[in-house]
N, C-alpha and C. Protein backbone atom coordinates (compact mmCIF):
# COMPACT_ATOMS: atom_id res chain seq x y z
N UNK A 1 26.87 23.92 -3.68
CA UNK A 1 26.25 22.64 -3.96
C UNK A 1 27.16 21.88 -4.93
N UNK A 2 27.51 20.65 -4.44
CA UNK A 2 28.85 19.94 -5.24
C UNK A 2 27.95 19.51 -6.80
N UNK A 3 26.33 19.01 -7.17
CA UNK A 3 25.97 18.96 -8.37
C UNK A 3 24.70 19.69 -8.80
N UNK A 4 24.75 21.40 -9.35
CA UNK A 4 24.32 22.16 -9.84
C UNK A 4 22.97 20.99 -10.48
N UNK A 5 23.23 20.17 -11.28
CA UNK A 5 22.59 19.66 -12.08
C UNK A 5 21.31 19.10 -11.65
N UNK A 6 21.56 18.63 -10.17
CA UNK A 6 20.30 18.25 -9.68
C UNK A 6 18.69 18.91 -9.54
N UNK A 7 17.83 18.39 -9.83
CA UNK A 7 16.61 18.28 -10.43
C UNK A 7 15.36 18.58 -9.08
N UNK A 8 15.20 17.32 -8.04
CA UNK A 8 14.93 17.15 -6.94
C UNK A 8 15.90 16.23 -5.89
N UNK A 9 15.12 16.46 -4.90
CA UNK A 9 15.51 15.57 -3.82
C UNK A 9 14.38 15.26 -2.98
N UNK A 10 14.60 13.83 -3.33
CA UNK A 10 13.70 12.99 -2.45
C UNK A 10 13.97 12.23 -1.27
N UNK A 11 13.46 12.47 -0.09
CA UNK A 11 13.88 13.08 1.35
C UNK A 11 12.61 11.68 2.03
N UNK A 12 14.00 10.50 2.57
CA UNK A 12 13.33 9.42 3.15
C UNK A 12 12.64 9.49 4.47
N UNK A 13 12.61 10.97 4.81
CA UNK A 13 11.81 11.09 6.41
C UNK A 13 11.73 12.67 6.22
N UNK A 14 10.55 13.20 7.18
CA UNK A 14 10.36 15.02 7.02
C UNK A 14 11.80 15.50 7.65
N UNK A 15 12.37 14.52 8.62
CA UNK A 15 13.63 15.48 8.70
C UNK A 15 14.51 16.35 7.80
N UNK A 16 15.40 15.22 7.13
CA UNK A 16 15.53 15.14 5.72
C UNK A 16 14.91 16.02 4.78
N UNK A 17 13.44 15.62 4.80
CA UNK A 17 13.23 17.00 3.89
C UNK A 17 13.44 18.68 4.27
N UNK A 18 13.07 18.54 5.64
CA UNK A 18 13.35 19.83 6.20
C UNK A 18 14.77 20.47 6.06
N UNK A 19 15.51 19.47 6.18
CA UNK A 19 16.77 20.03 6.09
C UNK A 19 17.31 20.12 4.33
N UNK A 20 16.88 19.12 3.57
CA UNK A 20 17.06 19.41 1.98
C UNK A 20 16.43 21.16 1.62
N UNK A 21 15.26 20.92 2.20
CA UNK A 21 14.26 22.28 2.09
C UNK A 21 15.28 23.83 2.01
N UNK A 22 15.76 23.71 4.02
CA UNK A 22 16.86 24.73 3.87
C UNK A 22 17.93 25.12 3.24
N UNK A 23 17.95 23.92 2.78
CA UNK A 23 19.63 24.22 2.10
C UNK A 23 19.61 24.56 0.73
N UNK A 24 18.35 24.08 -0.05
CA UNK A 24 18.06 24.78 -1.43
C UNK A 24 17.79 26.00 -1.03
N UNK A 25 17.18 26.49 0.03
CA UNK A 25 16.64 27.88 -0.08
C UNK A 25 18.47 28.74 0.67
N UNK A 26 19.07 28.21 1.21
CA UNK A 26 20.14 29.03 1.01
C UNK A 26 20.81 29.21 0.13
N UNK A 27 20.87 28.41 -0.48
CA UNK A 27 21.52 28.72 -2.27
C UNK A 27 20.72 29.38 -3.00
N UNK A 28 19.62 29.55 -2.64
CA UNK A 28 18.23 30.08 -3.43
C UNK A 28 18.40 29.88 -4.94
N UNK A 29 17.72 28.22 -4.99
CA UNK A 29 17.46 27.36 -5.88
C UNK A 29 16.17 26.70 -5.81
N UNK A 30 15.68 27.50 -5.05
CA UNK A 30 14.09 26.46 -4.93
C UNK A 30 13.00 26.63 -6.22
N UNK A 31 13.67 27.47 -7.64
CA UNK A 31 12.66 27.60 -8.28
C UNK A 31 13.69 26.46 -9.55
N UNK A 32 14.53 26.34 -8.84
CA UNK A 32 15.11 24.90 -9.66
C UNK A 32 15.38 23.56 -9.37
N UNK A 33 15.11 23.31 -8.32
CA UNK A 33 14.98 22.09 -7.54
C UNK A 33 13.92 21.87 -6.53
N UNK A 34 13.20 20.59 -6.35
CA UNK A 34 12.19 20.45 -5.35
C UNK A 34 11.92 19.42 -4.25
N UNK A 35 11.61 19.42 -3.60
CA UNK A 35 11.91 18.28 -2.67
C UNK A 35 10.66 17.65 -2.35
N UNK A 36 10.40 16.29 -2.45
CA UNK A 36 9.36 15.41 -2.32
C UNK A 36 9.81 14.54 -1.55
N UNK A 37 9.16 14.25 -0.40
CA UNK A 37 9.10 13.73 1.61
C UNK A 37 8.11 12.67 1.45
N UNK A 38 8.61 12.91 2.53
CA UNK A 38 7.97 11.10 3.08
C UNK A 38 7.63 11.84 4.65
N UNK A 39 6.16 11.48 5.49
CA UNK A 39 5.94 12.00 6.86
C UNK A 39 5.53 13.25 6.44
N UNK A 40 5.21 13.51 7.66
CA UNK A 40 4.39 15.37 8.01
C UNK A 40 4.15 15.44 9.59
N UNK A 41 4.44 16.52 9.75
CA UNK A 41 4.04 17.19 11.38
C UNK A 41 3.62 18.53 10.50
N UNK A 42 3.05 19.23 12.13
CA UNK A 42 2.66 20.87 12.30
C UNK A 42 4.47 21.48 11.32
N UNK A 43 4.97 21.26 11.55
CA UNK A 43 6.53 21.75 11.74
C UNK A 43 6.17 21.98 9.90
N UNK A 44 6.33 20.64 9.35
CA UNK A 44 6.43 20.05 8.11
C UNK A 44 5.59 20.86 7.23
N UNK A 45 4.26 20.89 8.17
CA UNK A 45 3.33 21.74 7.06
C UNK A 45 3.55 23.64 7.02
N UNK A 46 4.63 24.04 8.24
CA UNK A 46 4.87 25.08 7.78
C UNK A 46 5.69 25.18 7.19
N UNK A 47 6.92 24.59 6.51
CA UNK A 47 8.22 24.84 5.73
C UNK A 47 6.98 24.87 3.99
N UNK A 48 6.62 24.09 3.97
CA UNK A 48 5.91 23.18 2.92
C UNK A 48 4.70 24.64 2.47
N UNK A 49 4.12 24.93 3.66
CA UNK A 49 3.52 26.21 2.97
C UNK A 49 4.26 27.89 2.37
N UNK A 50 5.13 27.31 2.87
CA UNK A 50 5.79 29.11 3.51
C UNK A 50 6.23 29.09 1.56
N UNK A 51 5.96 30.51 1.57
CA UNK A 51 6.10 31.30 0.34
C UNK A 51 7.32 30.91 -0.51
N UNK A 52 7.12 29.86 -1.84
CA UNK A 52 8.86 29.88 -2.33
C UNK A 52 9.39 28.63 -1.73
N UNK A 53 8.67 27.74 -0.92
CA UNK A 53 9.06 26.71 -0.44
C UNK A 53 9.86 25.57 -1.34
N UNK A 54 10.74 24.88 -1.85
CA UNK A 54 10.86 24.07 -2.56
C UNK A 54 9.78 22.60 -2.16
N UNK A 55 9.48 22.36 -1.54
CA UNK A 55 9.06 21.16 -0.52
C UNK A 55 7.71 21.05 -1.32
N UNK A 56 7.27 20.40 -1.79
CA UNK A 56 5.78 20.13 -2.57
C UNK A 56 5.05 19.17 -2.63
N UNK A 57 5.94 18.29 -2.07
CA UNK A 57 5.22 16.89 -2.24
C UNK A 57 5.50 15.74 -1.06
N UNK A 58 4.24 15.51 -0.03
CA UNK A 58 4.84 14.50 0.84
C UNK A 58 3.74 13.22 0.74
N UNK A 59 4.47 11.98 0.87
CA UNK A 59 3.59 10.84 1.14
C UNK A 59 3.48 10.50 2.32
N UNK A 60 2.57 10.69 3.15
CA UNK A 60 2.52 10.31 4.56
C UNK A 60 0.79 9.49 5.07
N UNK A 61 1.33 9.42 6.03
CA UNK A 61 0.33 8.40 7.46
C UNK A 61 0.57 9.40 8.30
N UNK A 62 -0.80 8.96 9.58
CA UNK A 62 -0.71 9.94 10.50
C UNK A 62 0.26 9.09 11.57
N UNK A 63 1.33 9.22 12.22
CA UNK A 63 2.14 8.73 13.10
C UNK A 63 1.65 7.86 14.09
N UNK A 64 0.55 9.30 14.30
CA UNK A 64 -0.03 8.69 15.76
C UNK A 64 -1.40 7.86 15.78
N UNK A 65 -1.91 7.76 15.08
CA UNK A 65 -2.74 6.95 14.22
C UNK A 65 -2.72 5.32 13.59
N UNK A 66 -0.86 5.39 13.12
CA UNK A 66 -0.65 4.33 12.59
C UNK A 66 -0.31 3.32 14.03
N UNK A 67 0.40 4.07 14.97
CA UNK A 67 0.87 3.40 16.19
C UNK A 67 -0.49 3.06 16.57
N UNK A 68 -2.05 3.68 16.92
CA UNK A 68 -2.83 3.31 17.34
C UNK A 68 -3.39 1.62 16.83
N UNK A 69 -3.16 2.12 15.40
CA UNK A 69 -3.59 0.50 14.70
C UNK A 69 -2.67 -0.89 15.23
N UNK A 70 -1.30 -0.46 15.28
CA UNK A 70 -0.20 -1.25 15.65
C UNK A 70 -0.45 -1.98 17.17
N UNK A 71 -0.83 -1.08 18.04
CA UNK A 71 -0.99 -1.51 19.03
C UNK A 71 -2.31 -2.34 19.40
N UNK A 72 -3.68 -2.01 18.19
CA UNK A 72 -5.32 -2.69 18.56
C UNK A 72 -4.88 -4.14 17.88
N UNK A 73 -4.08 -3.87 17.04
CA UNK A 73 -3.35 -5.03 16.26
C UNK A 73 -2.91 -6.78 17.06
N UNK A 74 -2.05 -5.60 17.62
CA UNK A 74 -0.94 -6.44 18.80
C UNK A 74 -2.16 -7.37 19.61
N UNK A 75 -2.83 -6.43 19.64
CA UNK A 75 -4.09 -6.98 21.29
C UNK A 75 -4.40 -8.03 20.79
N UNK A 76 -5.23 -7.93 19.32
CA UNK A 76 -5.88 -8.82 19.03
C UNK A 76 -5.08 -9.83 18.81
N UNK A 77 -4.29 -9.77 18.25
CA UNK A 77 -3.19 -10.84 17.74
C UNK A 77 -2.93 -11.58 19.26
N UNK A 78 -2.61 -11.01 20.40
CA UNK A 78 -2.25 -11.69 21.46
C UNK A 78 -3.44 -12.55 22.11
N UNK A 79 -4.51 -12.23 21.52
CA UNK A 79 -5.88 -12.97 22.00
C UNK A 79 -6.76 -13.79 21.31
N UNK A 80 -5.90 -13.74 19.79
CA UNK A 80 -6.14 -15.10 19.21
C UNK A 80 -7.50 -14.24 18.25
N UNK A 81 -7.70 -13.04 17.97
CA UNK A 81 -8.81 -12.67 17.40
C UNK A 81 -8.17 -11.90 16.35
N UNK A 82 -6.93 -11.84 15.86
CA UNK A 82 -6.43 -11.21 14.52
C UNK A 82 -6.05 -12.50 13.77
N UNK A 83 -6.19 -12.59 12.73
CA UNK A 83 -5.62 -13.80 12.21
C UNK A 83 -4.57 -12.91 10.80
N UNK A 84 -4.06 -13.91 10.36
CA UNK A 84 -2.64 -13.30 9.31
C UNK A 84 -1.22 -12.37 9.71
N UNK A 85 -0.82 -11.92 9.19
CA UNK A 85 0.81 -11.46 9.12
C UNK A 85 0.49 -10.07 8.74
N UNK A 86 -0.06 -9.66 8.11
CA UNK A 86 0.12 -9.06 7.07
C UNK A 86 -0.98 -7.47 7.85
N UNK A 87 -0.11 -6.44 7.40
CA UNK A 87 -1.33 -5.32 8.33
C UNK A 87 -1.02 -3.69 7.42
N UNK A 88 -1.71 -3.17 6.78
CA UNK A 88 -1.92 -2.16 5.78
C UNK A 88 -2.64 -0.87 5.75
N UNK A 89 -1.55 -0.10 5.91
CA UNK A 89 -2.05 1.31 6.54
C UNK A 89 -2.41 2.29 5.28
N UNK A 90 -2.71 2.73 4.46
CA UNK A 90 -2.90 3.38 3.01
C UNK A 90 -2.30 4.73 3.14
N UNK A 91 -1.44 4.61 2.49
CA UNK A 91 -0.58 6.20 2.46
C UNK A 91 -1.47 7.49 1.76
N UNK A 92 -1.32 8.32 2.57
CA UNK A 92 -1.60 10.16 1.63
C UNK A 92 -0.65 10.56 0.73
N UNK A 93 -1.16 11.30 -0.47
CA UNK A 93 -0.27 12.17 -0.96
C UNK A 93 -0.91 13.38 -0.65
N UNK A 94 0.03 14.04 0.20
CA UNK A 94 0.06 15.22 0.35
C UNK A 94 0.58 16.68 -0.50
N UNK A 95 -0.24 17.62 -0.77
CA UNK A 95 1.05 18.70 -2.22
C UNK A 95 0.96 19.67 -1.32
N UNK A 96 1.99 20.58 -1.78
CA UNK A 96 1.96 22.43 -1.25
C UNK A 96 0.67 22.88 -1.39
N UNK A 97 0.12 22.35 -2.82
CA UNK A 97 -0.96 23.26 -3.12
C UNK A 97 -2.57 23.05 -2.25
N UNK A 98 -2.55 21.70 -2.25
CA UNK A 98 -3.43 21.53 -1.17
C UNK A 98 -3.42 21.93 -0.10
N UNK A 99 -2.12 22.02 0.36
CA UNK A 99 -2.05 22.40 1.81
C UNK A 99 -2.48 24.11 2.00
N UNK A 100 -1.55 24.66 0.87
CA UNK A 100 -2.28 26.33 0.60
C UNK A 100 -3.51 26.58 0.48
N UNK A 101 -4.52 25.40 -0.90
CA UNK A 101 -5.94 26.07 -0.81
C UNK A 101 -6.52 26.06 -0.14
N UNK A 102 -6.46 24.94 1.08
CA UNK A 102 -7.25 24.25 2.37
C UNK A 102 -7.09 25.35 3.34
N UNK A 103 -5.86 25.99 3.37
CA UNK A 103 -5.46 27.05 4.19
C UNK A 103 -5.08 25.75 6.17
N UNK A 104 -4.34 24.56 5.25
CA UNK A 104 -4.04 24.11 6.57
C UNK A 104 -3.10 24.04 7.33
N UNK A 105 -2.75 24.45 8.67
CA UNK A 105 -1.87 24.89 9.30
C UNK A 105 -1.63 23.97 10.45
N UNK A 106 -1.85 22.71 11.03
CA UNK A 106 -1.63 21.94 11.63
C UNK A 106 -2.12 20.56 11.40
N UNK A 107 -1.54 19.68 12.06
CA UNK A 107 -2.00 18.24 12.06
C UNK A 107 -3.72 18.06 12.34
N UNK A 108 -4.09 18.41 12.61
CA UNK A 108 -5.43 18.43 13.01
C UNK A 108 -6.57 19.11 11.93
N UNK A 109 -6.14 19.87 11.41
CA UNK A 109 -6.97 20.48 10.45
C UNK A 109 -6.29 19.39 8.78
N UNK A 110 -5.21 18.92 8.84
CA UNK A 110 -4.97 18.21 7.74
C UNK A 110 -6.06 16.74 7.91
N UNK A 111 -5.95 16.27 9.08
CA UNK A 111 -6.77 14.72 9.19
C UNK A 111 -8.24 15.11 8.98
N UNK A 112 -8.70 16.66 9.27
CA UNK A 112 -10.20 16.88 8.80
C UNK A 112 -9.74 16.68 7.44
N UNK A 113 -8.99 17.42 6.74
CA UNK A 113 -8.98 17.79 4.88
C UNK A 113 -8.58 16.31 4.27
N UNK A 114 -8.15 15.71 4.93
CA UNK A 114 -7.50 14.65 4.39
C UNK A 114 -7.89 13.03 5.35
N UNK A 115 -9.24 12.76 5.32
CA UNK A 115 -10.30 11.90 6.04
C UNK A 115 -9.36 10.21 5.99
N UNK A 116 -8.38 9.70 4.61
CA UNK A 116 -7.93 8.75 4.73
C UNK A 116 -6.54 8.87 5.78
N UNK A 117 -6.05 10.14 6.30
CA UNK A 117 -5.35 9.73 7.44
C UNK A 117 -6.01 9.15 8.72
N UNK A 118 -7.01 9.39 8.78
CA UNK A 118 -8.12 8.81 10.25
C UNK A 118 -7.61 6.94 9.88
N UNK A 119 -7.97 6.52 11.34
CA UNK A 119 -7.58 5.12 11.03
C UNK A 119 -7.97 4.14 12.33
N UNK A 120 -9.05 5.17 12.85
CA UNK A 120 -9.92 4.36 13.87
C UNK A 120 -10.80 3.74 13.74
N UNK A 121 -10.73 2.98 12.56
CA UNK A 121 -11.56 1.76 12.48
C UNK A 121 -11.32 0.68 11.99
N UNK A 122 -9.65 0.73 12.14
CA UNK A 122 -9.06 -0.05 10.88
C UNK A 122 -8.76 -1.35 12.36
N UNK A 123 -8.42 -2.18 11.98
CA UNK A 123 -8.38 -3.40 13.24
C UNK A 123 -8.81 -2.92 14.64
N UNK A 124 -9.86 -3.33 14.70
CA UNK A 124 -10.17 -3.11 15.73
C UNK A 124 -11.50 -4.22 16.18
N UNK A 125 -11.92 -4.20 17.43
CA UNK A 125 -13.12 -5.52 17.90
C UNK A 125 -13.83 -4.04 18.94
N UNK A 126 -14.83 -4.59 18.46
CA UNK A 126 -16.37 -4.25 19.61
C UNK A 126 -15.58 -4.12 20.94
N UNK A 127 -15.31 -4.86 21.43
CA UNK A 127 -14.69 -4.72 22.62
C UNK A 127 -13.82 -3.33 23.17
N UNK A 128 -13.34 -2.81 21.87
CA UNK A 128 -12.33 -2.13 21.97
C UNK A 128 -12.94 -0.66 22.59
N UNK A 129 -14.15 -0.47 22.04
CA UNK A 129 -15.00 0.47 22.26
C UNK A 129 -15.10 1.52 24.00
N UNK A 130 -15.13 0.49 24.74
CA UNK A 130 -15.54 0.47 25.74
C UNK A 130 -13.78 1.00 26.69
N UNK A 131 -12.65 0.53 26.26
CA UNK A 131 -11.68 0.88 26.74
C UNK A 131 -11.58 2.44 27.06
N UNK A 132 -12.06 3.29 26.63
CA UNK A 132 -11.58 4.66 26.69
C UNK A 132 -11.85 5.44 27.98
């Protein structure tokens, strides 16, 4: 590692962190450096749990969730029933430790533990209801 000195690393996508993740743990430095992410998958939440992990801290949205809003968005906007610019998804902080006491092991059991990733009700019209 070219600077010993470093503290954390803060990792602008789970890729990134995944790969910061490994590479402290091949130097096996993870009880001296830590890595705080941005995003989460299934993938994400196993590096993040696994024993000794450096990885502790992610701020995320659910992906597929946020695209859902993006797109009820779009509709409305194209039909004259969204009004403004402006469209606001509320980020999670996600920790190791939560993820350990919850005992959660996929995307699906995190959006139960963690109710502000849900986001099916966020722009949306009566109308929309009936599409499914």
């Amino acid at each position: 590692m070219a600077n010993r000195d470093v503290k954390a690393v803060i990792a602008p996508w789970d890729g990134f962190a995944r790969g910061a993740t490994r590479g402290i743990e091949e130097l096996s430095l993870q009880n001296k450096i830590k890595v705080y992410g941005i995003d989460i998958s299934t993938a994400d939440i196993s590096v993040m749990t696994k024993p000794g992990s450096p990885w502790v801290i992610t701020a995320t949205a659910d992906a597929a969730s946020v695209g859902s809003v993006v797109l009820r968005a779009a509709a409305l906007k194209a039909l004259g029933q969204l009004e403004g610019e402006f469209l606001s998804v509320a980020p999670v902080l996600v920790t190791q430790k939560a993820l350990r006491a919850k005992q959660i092991r996929n995307m699906d059991q995190l959006k139960e533990s963690f109710p502000d990733l849900r986001t099916s009700n966020l722009i949306r019209a009566p109308w929309m209801d009936n599409l499914k």
